[in-house]
PDB file of N, CA and C in Angstrom:
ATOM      1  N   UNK A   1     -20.154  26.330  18.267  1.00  0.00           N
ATOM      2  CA  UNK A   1     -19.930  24.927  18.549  1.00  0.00           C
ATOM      3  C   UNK A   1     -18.735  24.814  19.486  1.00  0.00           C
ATOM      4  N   UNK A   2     -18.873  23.792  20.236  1.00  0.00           N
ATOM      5  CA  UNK A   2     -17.448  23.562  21.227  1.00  0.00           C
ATOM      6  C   UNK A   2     -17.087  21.954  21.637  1.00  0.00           C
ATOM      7  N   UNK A   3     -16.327  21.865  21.900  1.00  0.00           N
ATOM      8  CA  UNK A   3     -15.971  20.100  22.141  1.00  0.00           C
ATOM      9  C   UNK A   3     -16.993  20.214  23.253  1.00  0.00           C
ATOM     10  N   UNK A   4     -17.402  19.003  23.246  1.00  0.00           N
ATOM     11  CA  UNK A   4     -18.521  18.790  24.396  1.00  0.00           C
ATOM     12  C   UNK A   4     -17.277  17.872  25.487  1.00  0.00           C
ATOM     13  N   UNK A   5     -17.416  18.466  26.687  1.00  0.00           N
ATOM     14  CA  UNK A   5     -16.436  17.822  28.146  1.00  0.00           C
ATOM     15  C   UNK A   5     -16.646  16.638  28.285  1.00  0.00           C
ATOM     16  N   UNK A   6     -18.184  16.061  28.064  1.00  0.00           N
ATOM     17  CA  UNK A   6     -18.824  14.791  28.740  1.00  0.00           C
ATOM     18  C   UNK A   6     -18.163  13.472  28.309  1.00  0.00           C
ATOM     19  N   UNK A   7     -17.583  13.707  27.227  1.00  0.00           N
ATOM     20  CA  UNK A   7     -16.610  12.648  26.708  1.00  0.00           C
ATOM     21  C   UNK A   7     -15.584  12.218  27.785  1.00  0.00           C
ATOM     22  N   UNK A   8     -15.911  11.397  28.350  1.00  0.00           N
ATOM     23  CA  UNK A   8     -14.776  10.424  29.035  1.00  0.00           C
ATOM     24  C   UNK A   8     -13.508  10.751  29.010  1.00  0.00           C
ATOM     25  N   UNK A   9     -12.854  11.228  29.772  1.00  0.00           N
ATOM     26  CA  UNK A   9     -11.376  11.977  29.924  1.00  0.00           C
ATOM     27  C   UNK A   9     -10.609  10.580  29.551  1.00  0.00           C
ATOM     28  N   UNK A  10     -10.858   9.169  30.308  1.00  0.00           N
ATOM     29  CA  UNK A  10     -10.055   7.722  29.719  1.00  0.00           C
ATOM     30  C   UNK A  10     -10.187   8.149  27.916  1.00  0.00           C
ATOM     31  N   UNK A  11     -10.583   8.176  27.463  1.00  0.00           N
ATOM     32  CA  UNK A  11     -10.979   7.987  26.235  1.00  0.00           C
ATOM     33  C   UNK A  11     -10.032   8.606  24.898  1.00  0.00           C
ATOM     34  N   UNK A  12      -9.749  10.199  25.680  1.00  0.00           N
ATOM     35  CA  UNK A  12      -8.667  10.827  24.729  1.00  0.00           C
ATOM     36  C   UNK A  12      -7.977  11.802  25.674  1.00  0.00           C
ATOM     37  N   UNK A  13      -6.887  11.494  25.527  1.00  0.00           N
ATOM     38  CA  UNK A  13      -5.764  12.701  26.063  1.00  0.00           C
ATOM     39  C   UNK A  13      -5.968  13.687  25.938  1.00  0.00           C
ATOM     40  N   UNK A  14      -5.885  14.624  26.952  1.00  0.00           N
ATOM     41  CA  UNK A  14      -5.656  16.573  27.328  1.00  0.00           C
ATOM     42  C   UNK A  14      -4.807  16.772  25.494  1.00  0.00           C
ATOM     43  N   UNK A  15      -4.054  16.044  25.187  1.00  0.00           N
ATOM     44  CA  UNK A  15      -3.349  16.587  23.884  1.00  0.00           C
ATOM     45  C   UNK A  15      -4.257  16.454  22.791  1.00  0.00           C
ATOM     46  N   UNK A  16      -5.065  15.175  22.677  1.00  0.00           N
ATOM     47  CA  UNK A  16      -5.921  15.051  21.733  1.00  0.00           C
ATOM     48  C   UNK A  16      -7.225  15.923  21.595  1.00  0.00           C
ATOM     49  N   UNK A  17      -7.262  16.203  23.308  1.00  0.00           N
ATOM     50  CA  UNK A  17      -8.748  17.083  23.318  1.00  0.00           C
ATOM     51  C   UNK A  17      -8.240  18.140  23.119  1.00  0.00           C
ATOM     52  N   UNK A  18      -7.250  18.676  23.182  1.00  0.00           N
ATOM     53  CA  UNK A  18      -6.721  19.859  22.620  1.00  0.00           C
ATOM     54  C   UNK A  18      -6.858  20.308  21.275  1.00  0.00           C
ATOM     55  N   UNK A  19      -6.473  19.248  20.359  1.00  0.00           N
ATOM     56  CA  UNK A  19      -6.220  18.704  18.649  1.00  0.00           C
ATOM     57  C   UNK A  19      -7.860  19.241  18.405  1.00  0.00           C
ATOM     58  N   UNK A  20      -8.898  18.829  19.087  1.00  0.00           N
ATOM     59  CA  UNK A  20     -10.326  18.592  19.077  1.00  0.00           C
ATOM     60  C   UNK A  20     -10.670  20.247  19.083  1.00  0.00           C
ATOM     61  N   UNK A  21     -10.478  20.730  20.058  1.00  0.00           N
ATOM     62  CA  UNK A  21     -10.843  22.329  20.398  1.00  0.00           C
ATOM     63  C   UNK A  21     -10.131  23.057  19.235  1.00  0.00           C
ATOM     64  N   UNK A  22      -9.177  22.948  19.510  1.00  0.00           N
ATOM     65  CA  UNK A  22      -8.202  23.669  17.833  1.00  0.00           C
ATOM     66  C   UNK A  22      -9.123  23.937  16.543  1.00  0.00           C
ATOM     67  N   UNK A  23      -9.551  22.358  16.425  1.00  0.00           N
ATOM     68  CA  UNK A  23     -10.004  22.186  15.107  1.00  0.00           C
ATOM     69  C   UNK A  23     -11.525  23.083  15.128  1.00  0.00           C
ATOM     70  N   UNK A  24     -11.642  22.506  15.832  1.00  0.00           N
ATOM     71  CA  UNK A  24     -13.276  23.087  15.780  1.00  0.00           C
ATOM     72  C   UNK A  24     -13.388  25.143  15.846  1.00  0.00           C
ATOM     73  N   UNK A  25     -11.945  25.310  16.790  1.00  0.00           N
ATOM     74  CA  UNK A  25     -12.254  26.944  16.424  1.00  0.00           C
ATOM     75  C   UNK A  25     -11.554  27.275  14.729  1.00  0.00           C
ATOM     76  N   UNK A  26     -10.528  26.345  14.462  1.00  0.00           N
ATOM     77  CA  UNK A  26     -10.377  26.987  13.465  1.00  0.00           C
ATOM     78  C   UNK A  26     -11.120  26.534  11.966  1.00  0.00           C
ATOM     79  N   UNK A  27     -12.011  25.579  12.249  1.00  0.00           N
ATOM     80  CA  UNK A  27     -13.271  25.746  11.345  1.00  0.00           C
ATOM     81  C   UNK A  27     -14.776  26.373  11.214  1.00  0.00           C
ATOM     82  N   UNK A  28     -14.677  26.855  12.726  1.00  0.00           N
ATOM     83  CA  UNK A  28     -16.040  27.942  12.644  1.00  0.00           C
ATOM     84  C   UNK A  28     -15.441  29.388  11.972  1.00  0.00           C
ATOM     85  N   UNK A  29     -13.782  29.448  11.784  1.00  0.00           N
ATOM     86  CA  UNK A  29     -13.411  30.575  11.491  1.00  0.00           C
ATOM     87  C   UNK A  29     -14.017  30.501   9.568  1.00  0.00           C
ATOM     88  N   UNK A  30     -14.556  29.133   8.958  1.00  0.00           N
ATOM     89  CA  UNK A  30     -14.689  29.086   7.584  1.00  0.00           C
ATOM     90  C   UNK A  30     -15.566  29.577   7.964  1.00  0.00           C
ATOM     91  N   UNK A  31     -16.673  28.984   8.758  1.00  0.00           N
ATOM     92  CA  UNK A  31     -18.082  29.182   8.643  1.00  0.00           C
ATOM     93  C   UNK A  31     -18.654  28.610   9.995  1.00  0.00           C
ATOM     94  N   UNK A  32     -19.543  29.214  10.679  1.00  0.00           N
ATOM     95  CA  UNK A  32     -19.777  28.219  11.813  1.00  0.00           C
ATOM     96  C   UNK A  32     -21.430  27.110  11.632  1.00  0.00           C
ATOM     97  N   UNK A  33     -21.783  27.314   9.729  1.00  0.00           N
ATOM     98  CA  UNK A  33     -22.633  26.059   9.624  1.00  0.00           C
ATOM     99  C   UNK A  33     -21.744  25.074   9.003  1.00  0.00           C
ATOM    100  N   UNK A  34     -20.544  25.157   8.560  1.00  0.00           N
ATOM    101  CA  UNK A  34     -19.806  24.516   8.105  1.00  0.00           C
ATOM    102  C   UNK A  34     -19.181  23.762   9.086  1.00  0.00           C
ATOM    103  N   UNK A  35     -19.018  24.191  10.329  1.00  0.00           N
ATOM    104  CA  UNK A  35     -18.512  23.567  11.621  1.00  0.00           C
ATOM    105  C   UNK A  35     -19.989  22.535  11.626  1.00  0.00           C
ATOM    106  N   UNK A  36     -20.579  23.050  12.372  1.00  0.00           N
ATOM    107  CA  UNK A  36     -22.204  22.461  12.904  1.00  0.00           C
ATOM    108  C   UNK A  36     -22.204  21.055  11.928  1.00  0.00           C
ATOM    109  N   UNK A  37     -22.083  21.187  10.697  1.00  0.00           N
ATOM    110  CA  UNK A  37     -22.384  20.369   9.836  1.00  0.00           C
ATOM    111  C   UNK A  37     -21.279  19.064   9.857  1.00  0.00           C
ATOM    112  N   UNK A  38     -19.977  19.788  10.058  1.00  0.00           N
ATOM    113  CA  UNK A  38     -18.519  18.276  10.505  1.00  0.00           C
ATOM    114  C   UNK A  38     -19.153  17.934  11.519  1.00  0.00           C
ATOM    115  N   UNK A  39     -19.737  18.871  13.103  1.00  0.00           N
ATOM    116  CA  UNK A  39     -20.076  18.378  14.122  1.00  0.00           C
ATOM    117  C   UNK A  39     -21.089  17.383  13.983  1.00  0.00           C
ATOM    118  N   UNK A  40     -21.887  17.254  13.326  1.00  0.00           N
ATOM    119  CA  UNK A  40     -23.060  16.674  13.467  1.00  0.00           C
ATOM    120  C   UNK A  40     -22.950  15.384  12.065  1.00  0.00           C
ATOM    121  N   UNK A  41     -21.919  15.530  11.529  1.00  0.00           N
ATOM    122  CA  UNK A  41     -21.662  14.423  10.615  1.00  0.00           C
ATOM    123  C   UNK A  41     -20.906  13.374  11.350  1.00  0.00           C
ATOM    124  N   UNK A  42     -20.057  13.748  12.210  1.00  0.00           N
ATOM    125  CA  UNK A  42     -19.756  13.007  12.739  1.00  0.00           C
ATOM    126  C   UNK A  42     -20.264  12.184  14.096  1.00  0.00           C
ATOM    127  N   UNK A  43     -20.730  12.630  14.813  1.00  0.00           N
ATOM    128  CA  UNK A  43     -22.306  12.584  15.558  1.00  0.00           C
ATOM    129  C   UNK A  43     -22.565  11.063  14.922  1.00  0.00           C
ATOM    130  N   UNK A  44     -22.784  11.481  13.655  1.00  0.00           N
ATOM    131  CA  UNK A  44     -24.273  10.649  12.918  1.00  0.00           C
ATOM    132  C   UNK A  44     -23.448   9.607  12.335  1.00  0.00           C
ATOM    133  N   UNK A  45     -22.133   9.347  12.092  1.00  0.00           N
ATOM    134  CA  UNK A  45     -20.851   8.508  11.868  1.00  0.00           C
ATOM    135  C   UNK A  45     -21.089   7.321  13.089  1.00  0.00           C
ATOM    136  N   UNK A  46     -20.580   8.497  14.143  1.00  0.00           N
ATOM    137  CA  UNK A  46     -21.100   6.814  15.390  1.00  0.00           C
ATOM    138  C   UNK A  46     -22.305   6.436  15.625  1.00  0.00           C
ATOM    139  N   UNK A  47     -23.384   7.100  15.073  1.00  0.00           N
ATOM    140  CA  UNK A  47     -24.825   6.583  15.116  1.00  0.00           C
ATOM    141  C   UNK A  47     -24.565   5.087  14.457  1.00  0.00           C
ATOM    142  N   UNK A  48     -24.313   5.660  13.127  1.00  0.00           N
ATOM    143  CA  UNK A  48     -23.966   4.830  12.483  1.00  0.00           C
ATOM    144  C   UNK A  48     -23.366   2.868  12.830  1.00  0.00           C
ATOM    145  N   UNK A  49     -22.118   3.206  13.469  1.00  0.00           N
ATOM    146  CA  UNK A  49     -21.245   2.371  14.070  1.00  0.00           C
ATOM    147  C   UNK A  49     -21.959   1.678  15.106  1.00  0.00           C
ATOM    148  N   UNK A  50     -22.766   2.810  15.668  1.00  0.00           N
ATOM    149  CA  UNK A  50     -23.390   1.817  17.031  1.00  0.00           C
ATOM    150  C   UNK A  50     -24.849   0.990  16.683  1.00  0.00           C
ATOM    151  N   UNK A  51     -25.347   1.603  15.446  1.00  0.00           N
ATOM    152  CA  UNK A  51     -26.270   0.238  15.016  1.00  0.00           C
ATOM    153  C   UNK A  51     -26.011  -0.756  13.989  1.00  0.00           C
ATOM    154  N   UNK A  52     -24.702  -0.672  14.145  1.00  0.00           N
ATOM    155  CA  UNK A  52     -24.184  -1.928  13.188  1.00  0.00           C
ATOM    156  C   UNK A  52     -23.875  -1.852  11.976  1.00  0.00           C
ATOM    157  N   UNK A  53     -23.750  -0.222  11.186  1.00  0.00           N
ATOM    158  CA  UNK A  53     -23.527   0.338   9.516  1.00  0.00           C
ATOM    159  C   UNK A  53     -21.881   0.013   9.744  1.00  0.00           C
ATOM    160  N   UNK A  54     -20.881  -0.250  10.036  1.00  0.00           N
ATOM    161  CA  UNK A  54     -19.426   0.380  10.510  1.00  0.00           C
ATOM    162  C   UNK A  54     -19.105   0.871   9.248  1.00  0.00           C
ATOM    163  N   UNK A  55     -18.942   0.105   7.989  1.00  0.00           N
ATOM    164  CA  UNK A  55     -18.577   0.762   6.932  1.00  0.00           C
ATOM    165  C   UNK A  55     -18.859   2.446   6.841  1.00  0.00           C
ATOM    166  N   UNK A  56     -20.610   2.486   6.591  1.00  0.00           N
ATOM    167  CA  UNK A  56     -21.084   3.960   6.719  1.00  0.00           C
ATOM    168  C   UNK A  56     -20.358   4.819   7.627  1.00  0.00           C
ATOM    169  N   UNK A  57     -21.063   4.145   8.804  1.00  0.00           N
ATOM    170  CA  UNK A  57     -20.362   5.146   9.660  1.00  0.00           C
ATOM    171  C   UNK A  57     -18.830   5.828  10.350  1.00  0.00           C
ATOM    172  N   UNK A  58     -17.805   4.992   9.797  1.00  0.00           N
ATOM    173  CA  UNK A  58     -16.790   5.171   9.927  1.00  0.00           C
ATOM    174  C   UNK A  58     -16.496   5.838   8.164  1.00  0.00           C
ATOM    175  N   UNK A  59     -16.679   5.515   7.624  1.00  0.00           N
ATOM    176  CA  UNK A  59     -16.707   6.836   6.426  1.00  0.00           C
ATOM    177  C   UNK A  59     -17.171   8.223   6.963  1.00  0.00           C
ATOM    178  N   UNK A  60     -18.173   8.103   7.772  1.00  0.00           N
ATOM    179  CA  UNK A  60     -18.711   9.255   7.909  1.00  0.00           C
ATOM    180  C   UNK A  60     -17.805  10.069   8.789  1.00  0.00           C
ATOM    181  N   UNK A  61     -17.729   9.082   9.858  1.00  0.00           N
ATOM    182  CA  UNK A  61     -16.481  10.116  10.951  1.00  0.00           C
ATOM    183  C   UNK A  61     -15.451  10.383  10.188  1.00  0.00           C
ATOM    184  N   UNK A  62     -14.452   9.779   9.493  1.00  0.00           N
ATOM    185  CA  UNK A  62     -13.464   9.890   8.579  1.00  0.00           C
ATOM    186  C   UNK A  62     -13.996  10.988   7.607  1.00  0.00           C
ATOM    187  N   UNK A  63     -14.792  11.667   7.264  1.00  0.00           N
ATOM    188  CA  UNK A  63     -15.121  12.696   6.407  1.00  0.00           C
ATOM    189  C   UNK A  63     -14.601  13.892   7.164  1.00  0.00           C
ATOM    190  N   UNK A  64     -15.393  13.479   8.016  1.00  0.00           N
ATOM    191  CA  UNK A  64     -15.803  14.778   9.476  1.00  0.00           C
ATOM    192  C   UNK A  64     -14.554  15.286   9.886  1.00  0.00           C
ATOM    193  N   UNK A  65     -13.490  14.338  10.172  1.00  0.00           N
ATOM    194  CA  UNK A  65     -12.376  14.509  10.620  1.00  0.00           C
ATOM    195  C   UNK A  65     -11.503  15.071   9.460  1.00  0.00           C
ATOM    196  N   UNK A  66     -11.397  14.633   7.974  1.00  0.00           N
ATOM    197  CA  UNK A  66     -11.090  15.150   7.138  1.00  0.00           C
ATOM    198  C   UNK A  66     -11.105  16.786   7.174  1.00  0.00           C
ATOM    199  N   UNK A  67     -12.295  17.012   7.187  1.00  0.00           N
ATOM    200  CA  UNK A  67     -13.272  18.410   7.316  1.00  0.00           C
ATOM    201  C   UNK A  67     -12.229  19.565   7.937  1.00  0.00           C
ATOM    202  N   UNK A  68     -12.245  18.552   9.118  1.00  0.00           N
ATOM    203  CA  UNK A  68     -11.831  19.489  10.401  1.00  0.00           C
ATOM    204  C   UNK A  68     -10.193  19.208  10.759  1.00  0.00           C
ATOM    205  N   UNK A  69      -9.688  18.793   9.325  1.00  0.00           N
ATOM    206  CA  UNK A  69      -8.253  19.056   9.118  1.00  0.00           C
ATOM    207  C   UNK A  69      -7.354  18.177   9.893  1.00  0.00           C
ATOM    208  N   UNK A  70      -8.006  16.972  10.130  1.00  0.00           N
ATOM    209  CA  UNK A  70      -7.345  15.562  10.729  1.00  0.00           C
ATOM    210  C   UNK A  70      -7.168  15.035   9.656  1.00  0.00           C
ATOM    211  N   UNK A  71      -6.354  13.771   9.852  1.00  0.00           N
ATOM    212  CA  UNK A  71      -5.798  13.159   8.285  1.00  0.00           C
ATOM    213  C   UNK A  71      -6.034  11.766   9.350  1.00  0.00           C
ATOM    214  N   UNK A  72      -7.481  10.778   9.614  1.00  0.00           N
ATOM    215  CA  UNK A  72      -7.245   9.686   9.964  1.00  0.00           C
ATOM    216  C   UNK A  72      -6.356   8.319   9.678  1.00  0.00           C
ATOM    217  N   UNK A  73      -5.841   8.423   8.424  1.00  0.00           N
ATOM    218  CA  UNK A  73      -5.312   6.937   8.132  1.00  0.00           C
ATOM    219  C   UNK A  73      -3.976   7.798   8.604  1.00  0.00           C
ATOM    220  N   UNK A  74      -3.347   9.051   8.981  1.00  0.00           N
ATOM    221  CA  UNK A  74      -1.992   8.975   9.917  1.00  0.00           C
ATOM    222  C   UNK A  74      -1.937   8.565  11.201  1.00  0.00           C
ATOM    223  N   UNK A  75      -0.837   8.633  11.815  1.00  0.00           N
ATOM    224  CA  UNK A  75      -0.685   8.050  13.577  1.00  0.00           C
ATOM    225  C   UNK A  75      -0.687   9.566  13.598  1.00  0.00           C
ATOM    226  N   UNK A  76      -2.084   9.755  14.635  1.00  0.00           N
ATOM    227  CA  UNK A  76      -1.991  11.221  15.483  1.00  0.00           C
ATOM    228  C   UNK A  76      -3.226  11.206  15.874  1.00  0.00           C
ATOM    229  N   UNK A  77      -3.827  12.429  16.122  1.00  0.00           N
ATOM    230  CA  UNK A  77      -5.256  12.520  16.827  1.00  0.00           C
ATOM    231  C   UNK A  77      -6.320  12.049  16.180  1.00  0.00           C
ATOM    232  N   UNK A  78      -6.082  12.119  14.656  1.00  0.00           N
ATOM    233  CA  UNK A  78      -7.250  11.277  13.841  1.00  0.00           C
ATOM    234  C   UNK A  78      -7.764   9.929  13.731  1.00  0.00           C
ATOM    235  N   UNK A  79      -6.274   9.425  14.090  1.00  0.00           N
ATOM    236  CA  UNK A  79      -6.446   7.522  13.830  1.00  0.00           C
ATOM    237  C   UNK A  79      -6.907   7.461  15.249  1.00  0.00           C
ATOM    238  N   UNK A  80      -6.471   7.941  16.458  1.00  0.00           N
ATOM    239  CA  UNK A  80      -6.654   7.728  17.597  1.00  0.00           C
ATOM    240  C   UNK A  80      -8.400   8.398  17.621  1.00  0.00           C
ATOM    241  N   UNK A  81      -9.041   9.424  17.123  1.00  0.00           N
ATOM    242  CA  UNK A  81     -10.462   9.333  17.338  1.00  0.00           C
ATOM    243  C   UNK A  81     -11.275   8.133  16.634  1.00  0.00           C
ATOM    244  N   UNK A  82     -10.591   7.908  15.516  1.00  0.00           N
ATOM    245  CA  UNK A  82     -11.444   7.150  14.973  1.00  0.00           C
ATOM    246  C   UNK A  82     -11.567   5.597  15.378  1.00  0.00           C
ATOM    247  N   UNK A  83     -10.605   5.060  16.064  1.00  0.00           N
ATOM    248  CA  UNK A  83     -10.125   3.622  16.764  1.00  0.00           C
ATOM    249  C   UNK A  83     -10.938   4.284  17.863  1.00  0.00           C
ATOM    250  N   UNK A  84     -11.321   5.422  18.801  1.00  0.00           N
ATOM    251  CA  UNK A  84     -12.276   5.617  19.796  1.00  0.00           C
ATOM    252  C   UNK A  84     -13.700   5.308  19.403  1.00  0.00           C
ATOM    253  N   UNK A  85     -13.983   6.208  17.869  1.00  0.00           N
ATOM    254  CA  UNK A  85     -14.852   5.667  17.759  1.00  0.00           C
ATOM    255  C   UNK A  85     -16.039   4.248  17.417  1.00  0.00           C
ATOM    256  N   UNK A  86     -14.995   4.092  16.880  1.00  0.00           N
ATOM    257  CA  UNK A  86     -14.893   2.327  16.224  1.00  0.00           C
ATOM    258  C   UNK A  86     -15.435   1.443  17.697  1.00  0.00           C
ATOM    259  N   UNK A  87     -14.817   1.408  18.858  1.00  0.00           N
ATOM    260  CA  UNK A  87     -15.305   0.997  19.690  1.00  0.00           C
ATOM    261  C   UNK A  87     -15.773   1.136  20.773  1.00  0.00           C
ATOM    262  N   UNK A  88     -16.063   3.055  20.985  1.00  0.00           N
ATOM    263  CA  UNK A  88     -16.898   3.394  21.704  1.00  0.00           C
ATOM    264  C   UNK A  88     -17.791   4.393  21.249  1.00  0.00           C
ATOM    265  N   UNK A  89     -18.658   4.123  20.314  1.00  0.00           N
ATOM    266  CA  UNK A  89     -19.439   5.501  19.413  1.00  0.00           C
ATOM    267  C   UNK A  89     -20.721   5.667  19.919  1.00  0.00           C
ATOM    268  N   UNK A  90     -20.902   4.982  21.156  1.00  0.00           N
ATOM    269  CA  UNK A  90     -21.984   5.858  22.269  1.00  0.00           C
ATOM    270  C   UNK A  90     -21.254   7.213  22.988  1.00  0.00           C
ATOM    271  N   UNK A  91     -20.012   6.699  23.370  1.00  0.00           N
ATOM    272  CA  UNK A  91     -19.457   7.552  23.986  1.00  0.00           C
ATOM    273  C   UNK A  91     -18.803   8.809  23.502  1.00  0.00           C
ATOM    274  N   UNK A  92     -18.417   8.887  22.158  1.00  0.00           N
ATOM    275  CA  UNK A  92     -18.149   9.133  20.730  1.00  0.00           C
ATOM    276  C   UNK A  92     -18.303  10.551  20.659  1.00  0.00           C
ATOM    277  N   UNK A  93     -19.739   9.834  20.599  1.00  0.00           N
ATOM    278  CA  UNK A  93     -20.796  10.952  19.683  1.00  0.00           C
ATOM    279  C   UNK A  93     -21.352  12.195  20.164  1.00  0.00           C
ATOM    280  N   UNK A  94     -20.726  12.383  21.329  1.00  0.00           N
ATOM    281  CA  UNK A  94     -20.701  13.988  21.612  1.00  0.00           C
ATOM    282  C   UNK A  94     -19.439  14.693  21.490  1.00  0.00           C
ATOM    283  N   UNK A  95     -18.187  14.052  20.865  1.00  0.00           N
ATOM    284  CA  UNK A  95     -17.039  14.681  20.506  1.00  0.00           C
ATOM    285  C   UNK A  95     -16.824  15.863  20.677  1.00  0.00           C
ATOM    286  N   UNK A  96     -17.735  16.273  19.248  1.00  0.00           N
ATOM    287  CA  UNK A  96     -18.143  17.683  18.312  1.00  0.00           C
ATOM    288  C   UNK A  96     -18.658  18.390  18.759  1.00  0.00           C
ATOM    289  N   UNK A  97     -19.890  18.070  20.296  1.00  0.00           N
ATOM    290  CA  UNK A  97     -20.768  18.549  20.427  1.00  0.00           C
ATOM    291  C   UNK A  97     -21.995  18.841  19.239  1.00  0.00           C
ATOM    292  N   UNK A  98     -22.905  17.923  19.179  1.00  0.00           N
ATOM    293  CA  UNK A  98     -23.621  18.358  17.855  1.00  0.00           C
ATOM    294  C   UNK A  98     -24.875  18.830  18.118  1.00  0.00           C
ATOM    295  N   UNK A  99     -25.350  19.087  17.686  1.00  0.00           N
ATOM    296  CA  UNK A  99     -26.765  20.101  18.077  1.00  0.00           C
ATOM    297  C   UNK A  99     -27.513  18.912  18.645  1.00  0.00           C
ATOM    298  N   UNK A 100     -28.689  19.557  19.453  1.00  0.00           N
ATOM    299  CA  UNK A 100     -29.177  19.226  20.243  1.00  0.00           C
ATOM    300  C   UNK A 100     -30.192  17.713  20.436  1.00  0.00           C
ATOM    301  N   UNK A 101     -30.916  18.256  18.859  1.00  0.00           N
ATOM    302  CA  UNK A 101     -31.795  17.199  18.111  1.00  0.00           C
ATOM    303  C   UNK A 101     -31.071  15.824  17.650  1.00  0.00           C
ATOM    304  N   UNK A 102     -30.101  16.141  17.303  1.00  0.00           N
ATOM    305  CA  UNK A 102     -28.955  14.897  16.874  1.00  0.00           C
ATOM    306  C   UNK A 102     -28.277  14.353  17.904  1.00  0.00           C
ATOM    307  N   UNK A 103     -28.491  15.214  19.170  1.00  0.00           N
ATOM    308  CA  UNK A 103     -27.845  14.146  20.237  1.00  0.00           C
ATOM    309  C   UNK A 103     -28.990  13.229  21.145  1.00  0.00           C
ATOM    310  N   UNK A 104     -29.787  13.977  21.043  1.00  0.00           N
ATOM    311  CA  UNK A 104     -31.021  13.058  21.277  1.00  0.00           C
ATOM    312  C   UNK A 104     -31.558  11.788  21.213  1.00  0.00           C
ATOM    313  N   UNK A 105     -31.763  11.671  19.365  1.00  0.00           N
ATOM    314  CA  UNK A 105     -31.880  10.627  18.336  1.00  0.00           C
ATOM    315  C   UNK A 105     -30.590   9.578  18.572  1.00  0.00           C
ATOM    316  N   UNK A 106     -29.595  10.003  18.835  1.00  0.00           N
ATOM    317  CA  UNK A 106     -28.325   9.016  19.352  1.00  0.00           C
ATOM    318  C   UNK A 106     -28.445   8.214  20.588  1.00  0.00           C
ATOM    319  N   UNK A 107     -28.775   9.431  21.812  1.00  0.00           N
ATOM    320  CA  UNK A 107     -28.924   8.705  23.354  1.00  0.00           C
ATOM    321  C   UNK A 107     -30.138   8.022  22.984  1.00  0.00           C
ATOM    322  N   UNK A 108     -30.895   8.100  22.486  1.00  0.00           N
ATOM    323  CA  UNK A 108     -32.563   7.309  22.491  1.00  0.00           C
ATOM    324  C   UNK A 108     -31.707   5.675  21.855  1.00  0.00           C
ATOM    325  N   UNK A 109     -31.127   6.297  20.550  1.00  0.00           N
ATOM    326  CA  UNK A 109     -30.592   4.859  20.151  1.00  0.00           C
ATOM    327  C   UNK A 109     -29.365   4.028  20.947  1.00  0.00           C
ATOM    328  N   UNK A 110     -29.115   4.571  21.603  1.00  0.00           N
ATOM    329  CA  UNK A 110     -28.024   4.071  22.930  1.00  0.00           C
ATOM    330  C   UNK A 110     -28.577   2.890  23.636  1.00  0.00           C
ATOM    331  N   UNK A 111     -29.777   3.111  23.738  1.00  0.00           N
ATOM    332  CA  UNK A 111     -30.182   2.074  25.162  1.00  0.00           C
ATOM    333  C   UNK A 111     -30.743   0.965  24.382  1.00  0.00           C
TER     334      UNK A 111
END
């Protein structure tokens, strides 16, 4: 798994996308379905958000981020993804990079 680039450079800082890459290598070091699985939970978090669940789906990213050793309700890269996602979770939802099938089902629900 790897941060996917396509995410809008406006969106999160070289420091935050940094925070992003970090996390993600040092949770494929648990397991890399254990990664796949934050990746794609969170994915499915802004699915969520962008058809109108916000509760759900901002639980869900807030898990994800948990997961992957962000602490969202602090000021740092967590509160700042999740206020990204909150109001841009089209743009979001390739963060994680999540498998292929799940990014699909998202862009289809985009338009």
């Amino acid at each position: 798994m790897a941060m996917n680039s396509k995410v809008p450079t406006q969106l999160l800082s070289e420091r935050d996308r940094e925070a992003v890459r970090s996390a993600i290598e040092t949770t494929e070091g648990i397991g890399s379905h254990v990664c796949a699985a934050c990746c794609d939970l969170f994915a499915c978090g802004c699915y969520l958000i962008l058809v109108g669940q916000n509760a759900a789906g901002i639980k869900a990213c807030r898990t994800a981020l948990f997961a992957f050793g962000f602490l969202p309700d602090v000021q740092g890269p967590g509160r700042r993804i999740i206020n990204k996602a909150k109001k841009f979770p089209s743009e979001m939802v390739d963060l994680f990079g999540p498998h292929s099938e799940i990014r699909v089902v998202l862009r289809n629900a985009a338009r």
